[in-house]
PDB file of N, CA and C in Angstrom:
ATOM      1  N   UNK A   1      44.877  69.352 122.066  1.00  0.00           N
ATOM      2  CA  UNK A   1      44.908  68.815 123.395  1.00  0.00           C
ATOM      3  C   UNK A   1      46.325  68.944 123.936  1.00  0.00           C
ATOM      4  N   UNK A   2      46.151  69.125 125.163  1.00  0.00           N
ATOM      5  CA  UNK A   2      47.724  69.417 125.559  1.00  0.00           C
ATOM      6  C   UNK A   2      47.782  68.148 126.932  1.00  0.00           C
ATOM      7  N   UNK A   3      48.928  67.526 126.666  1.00  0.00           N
ATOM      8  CA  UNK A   3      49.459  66.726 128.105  1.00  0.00           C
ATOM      9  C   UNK A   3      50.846  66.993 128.623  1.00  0.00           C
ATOM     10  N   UNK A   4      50.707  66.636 129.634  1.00  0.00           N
ATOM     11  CA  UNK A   4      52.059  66.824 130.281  1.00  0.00           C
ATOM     12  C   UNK A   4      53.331  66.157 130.496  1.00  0.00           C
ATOM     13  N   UNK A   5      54.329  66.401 130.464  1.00  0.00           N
ATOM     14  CA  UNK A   5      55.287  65.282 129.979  1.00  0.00           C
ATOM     15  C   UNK A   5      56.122  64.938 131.837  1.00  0.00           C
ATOM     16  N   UNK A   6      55.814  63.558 131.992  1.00  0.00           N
ATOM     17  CA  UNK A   6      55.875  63.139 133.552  1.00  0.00           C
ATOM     18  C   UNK A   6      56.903  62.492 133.358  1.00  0.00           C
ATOM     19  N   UNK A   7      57.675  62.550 134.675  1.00  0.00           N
ATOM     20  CA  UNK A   7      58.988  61.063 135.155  1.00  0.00           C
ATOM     21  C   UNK A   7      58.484  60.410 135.388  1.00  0.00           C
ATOM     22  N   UNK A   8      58.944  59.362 134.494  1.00  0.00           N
ATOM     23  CA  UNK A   8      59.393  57.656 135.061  1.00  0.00           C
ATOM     24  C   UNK A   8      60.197  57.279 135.128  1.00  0.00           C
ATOM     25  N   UNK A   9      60.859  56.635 136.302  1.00  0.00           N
ATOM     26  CA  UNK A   9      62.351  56.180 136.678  1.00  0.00           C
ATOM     27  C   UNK A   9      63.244  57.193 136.166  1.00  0.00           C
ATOM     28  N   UNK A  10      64.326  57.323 135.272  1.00  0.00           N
ATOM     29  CA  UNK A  10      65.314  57.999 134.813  1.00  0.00           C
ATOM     30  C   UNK A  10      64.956  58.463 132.874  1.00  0.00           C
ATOM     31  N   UNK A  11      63.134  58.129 133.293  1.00  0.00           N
ATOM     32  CA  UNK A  11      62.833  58.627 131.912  1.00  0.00           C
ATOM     33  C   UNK A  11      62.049  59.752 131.811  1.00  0.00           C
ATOM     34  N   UNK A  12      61.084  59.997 131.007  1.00  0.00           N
ATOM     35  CA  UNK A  12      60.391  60.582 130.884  1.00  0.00           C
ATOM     36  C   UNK A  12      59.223  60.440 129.819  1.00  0.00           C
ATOM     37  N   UNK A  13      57.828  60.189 130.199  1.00  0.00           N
ATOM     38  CA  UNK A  13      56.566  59.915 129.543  1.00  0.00           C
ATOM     39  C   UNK A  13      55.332  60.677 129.431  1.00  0.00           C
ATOM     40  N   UNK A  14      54.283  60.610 128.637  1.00  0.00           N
ATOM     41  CA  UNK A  14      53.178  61.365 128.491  1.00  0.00           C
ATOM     42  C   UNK A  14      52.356  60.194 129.416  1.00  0.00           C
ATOM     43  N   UNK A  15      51.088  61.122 129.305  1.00  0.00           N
ATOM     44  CA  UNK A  15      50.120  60.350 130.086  1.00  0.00           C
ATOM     45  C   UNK A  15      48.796  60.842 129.781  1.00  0.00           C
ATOM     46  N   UNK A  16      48.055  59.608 129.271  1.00  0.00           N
ATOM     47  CA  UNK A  16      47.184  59.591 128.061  1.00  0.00           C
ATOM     48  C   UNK A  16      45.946  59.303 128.805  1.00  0.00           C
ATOM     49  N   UNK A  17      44.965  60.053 128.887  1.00  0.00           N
ATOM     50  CA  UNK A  17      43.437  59.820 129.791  1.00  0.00           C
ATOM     51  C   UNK A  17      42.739  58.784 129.348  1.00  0.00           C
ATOM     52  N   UNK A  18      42.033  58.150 130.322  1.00  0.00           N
ATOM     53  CA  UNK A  18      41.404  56.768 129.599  1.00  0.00           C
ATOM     54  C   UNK A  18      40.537  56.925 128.328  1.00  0.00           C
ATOM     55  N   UNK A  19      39.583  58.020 128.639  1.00  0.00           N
ATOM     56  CA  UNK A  19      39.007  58.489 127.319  1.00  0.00           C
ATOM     57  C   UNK A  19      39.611  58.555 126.021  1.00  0.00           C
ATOM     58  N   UNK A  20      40.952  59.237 125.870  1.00  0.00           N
ATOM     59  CA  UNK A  20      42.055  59.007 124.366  1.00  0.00           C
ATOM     60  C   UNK A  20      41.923  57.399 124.565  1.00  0.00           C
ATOM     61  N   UNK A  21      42.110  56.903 125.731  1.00  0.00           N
ATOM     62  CA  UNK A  21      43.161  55.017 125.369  1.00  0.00           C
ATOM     63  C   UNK A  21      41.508  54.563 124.871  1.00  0.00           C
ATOM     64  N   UNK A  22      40.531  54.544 125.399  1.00  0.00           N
ATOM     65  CA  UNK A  22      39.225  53.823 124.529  1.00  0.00           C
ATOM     66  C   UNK A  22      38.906  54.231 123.425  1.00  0.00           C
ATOM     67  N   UNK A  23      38.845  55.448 123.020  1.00  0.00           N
ATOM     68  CA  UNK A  23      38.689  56.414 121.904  1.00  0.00           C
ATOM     69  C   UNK A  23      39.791  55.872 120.516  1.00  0.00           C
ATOM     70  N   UNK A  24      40.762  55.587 120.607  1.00  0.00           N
ATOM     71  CA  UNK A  24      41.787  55.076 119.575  1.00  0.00           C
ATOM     72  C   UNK A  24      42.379  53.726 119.901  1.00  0.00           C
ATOM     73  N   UNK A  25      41.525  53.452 121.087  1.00  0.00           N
ATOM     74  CA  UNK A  25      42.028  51.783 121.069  1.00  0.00           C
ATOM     75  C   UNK A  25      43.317  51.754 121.600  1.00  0.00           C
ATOM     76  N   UNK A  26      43.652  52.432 122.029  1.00  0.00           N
ATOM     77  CA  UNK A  26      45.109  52.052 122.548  1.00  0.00           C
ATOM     78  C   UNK A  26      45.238  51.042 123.975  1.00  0.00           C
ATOM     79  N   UNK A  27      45.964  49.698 123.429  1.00  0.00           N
ATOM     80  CA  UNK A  27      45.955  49.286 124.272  1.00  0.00           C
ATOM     81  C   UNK A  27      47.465  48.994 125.133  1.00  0.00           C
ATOM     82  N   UNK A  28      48.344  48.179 125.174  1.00  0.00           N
ATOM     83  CA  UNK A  28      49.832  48.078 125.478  1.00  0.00           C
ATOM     84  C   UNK A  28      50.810  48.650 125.108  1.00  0.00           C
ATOM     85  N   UNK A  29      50.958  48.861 123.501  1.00  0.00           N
ATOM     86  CA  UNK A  29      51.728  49.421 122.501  1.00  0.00           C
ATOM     87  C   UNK A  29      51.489  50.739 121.715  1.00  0.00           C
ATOM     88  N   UNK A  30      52.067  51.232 121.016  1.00  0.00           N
ATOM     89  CA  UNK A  30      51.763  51.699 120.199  1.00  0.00           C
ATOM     90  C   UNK A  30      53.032  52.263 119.572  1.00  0.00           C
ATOM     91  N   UNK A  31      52.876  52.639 117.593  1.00  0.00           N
ATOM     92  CA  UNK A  31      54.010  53.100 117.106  1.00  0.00           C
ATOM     93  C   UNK A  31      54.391  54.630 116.913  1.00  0.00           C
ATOM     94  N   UNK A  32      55.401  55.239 117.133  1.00  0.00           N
ATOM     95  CA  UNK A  32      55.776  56.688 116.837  1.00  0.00           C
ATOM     96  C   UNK A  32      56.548  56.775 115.762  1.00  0.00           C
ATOM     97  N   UNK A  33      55.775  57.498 115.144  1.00  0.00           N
ATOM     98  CA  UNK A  33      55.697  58.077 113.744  1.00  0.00           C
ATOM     99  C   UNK A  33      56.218  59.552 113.757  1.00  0.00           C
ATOM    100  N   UNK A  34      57.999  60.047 113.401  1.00  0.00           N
ATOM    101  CA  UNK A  34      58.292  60.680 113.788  1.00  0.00           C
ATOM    102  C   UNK A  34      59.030  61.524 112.233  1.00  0.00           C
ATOM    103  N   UNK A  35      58.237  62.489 112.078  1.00  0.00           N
ATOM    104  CA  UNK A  35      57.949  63.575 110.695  1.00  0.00           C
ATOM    105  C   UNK A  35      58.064  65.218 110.668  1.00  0.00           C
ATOM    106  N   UNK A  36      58.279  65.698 110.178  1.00  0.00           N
ATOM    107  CA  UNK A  36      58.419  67.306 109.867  1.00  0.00           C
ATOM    108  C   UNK A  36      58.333  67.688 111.372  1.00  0.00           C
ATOM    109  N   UNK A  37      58.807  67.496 112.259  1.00  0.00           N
ATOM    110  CA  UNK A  37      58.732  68.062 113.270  1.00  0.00           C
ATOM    111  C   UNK A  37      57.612  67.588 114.309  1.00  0.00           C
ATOM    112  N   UNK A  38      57.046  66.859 113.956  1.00  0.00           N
ATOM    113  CA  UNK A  38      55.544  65.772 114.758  1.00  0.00           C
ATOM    114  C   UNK A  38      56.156  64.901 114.652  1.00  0.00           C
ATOM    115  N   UNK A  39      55.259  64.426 116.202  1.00  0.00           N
ATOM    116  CA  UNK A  39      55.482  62.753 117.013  1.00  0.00           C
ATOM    117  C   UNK A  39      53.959  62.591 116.664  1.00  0.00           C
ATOM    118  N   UNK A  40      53.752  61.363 116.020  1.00  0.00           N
ATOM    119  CA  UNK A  40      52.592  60.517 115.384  1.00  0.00           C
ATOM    120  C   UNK A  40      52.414  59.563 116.361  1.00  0.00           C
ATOM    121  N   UNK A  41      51.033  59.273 117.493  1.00  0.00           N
ATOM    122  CA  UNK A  41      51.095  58.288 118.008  1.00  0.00           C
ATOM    123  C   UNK A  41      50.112  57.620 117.709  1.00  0.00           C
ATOM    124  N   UNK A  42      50.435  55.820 117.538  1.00  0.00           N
ATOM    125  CA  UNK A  42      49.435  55.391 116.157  1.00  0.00           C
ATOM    126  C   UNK A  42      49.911  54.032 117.489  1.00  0.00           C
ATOM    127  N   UNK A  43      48.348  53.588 117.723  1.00  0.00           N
ATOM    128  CA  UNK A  43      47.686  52.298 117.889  1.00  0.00           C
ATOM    129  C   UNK A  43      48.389  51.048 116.989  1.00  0.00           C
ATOM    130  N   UNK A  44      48.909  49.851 117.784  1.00  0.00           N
ATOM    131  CA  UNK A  44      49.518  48.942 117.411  1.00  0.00           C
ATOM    132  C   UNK A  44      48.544  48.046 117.332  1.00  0.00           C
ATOM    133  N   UNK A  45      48.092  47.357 116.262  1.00  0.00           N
ATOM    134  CA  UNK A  45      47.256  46.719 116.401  1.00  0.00           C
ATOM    135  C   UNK A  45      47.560  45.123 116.040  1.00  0.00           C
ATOM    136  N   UNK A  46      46.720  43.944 116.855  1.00  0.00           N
ATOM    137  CA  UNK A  46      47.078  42.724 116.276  1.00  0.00           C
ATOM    138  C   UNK A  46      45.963  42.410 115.455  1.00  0.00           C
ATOM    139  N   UNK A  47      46.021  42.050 114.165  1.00  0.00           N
ATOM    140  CA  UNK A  47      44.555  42.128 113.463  1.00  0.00           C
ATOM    141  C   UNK A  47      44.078  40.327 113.299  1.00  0.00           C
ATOM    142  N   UNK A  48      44.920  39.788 113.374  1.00  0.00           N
ATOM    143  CA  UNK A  48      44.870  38.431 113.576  1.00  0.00           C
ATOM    144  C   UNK A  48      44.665  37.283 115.086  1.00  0.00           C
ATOM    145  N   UNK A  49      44.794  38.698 115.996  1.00  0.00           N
ATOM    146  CA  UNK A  49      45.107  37.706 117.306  1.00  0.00           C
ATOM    147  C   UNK A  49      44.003  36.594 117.523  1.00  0.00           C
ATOM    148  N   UNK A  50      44.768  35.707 118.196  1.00  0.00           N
ATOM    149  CA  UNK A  50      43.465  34.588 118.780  1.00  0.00           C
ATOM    150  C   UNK A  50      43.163  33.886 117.277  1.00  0.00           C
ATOM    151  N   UNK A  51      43.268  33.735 116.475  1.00  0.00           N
ATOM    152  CA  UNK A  51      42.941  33.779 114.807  1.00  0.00           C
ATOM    153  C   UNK A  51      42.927  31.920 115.131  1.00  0.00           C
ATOM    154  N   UNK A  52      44.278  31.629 115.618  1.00  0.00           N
ATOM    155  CA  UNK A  52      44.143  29.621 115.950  1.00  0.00           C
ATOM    156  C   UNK A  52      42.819  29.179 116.923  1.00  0.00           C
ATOM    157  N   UNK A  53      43.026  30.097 117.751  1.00  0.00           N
ATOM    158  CA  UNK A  53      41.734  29.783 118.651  1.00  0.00           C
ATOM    159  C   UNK A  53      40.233  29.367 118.397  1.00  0.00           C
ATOM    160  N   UNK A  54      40.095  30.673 117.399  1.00  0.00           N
ATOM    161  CA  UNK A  54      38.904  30.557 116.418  1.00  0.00           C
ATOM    162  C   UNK A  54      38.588  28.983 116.139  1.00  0.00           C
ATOM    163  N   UNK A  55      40.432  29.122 115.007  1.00  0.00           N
ATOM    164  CA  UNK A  55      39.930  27.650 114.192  1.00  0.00           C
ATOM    165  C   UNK A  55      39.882  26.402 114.718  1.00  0.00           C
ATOM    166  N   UNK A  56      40.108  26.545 115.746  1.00  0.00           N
ATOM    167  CA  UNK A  56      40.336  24.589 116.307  1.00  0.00           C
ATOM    168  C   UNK A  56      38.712  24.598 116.694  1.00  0.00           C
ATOM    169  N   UNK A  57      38.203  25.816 117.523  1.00  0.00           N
ATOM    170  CA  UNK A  57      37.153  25.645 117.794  1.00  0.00           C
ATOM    171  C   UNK A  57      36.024  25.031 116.407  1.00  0.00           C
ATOM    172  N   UNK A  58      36.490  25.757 115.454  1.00  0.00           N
ATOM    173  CA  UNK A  58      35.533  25.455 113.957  1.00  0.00           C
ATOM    174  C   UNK A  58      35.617  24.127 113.756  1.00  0.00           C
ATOM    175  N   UNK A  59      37.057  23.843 114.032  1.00  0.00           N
ATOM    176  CA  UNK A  59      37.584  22.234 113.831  1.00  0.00           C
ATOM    177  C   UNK A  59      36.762  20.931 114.679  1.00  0.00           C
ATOM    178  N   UNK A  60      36.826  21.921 115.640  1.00  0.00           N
ATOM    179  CA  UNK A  60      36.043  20.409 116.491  1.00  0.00           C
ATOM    180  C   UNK A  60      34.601  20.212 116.288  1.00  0.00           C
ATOM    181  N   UNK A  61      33.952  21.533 115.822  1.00  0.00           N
ATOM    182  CA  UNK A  61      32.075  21.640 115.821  1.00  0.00           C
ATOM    183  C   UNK A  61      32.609  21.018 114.158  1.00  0.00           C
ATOM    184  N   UNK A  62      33.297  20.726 113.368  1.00  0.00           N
ATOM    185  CA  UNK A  62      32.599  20.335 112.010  1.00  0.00           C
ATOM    186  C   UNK A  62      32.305  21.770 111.457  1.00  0.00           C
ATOM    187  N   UNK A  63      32.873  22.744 111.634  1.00  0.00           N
ATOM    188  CA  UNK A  63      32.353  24.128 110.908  1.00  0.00           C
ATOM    189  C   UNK A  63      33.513  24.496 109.849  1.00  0.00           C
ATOM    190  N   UNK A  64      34.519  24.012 109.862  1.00  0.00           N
ATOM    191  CA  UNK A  64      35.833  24.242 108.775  1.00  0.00           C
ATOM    192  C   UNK A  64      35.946  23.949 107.351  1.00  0.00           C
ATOM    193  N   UNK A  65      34.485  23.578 106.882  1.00  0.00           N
ATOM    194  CA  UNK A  65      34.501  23.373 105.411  1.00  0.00           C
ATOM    195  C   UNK A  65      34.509  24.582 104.217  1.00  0.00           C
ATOM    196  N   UNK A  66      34.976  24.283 103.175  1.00  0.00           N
ATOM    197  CA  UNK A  66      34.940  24.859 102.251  1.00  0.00           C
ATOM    198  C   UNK A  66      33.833  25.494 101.688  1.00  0.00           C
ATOM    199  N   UNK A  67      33.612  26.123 101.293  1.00  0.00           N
ATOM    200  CA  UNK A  67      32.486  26.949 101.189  1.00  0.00           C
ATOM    201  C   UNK A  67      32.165  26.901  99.446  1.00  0.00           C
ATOM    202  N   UNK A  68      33.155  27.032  98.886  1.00  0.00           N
ATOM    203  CA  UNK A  68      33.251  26.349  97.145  1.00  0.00           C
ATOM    204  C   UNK A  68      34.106  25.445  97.540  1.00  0.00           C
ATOM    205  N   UNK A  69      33.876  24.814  95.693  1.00  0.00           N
ATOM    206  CA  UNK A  69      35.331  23.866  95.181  1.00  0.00           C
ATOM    207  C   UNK A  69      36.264  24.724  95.095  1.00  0.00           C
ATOM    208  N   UNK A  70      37.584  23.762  95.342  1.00  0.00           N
ATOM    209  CA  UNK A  70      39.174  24.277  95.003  1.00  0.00           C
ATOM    210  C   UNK A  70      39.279  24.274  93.866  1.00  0.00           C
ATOM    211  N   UNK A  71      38.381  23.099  93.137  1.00  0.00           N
ATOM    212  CA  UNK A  71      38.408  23.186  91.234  1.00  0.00           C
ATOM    213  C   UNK A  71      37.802  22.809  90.824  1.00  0.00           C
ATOM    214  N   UNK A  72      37.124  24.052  89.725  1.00  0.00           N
ATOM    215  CA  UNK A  72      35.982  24.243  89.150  1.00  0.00           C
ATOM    216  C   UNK A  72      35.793  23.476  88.162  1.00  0.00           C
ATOM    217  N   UNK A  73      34.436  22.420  88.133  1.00  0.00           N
ATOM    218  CA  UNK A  73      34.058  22.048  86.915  1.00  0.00           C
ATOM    219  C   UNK A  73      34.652  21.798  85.651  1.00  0.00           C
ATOM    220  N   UNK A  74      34.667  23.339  85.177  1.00  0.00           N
ATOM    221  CA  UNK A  74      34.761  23.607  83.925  1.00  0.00           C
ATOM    222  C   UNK A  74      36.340  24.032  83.743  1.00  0.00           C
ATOM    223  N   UNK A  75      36.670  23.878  85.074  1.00  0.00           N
ATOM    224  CA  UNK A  75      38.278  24.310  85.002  1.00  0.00           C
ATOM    225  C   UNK A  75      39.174  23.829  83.957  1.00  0.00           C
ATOM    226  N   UNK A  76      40.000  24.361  82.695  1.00  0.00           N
ATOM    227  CA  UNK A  76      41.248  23.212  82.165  1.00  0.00           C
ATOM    228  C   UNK A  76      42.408  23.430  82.403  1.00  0.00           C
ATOM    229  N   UNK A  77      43.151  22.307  82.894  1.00  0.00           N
ATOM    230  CA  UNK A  77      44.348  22.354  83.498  1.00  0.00           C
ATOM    231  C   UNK A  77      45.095  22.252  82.139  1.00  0.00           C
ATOM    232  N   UNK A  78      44.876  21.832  81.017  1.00  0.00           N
ATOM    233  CA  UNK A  78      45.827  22.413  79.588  1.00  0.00           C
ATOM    234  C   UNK A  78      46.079  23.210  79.118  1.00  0.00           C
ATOM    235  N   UNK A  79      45.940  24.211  80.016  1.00  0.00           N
ATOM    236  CA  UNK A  79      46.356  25.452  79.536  1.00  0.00           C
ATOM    237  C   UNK A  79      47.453  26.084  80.383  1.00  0.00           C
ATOM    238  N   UNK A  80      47.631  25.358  81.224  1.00  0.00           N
ATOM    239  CA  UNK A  80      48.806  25.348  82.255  1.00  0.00           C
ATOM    240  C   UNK A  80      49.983  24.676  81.627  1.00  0.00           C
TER     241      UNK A  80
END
């Protein structure tokens, strides 16, 4: 694929068709990965975002329980 390399202000940028930005997820960011002569452009991703949001919500419905024990039965702590 070939793009064209455009001005911005006193810079200069590519310009990426919406199809690539949905296609690899690119959304605000992304990192350049710069190797043997290639520019690597790699999707920044937050894999956690919103992650508190989730939990308060779990918190308030009563959904935040443990799913096992923290300690098992048969566990012996004398061997510690």
């Amino acid at each position: 694929m070939e793009a064209s390399v455009i001005r911005i202000g006193n810079s200069k940028g590519l310009r990426l068709s919406k199809a690539v930005l949905d296609q690899y997820n690119i959304k605000d960011k992304v990192e350049l990965i710069l190797e043997k002569g290639y520019i690597i452009i790699k999707p920044v991703s937050v894999p956690r975002k919103n992650w508190d949001r989730s939990f308060k919500k779990m918190r308030e419905r009563n959904e935040d329980q443990l799913l096992m024990n923290d300690v098992f039965d048969e566990e012996s702590f004398d061997q510690w």
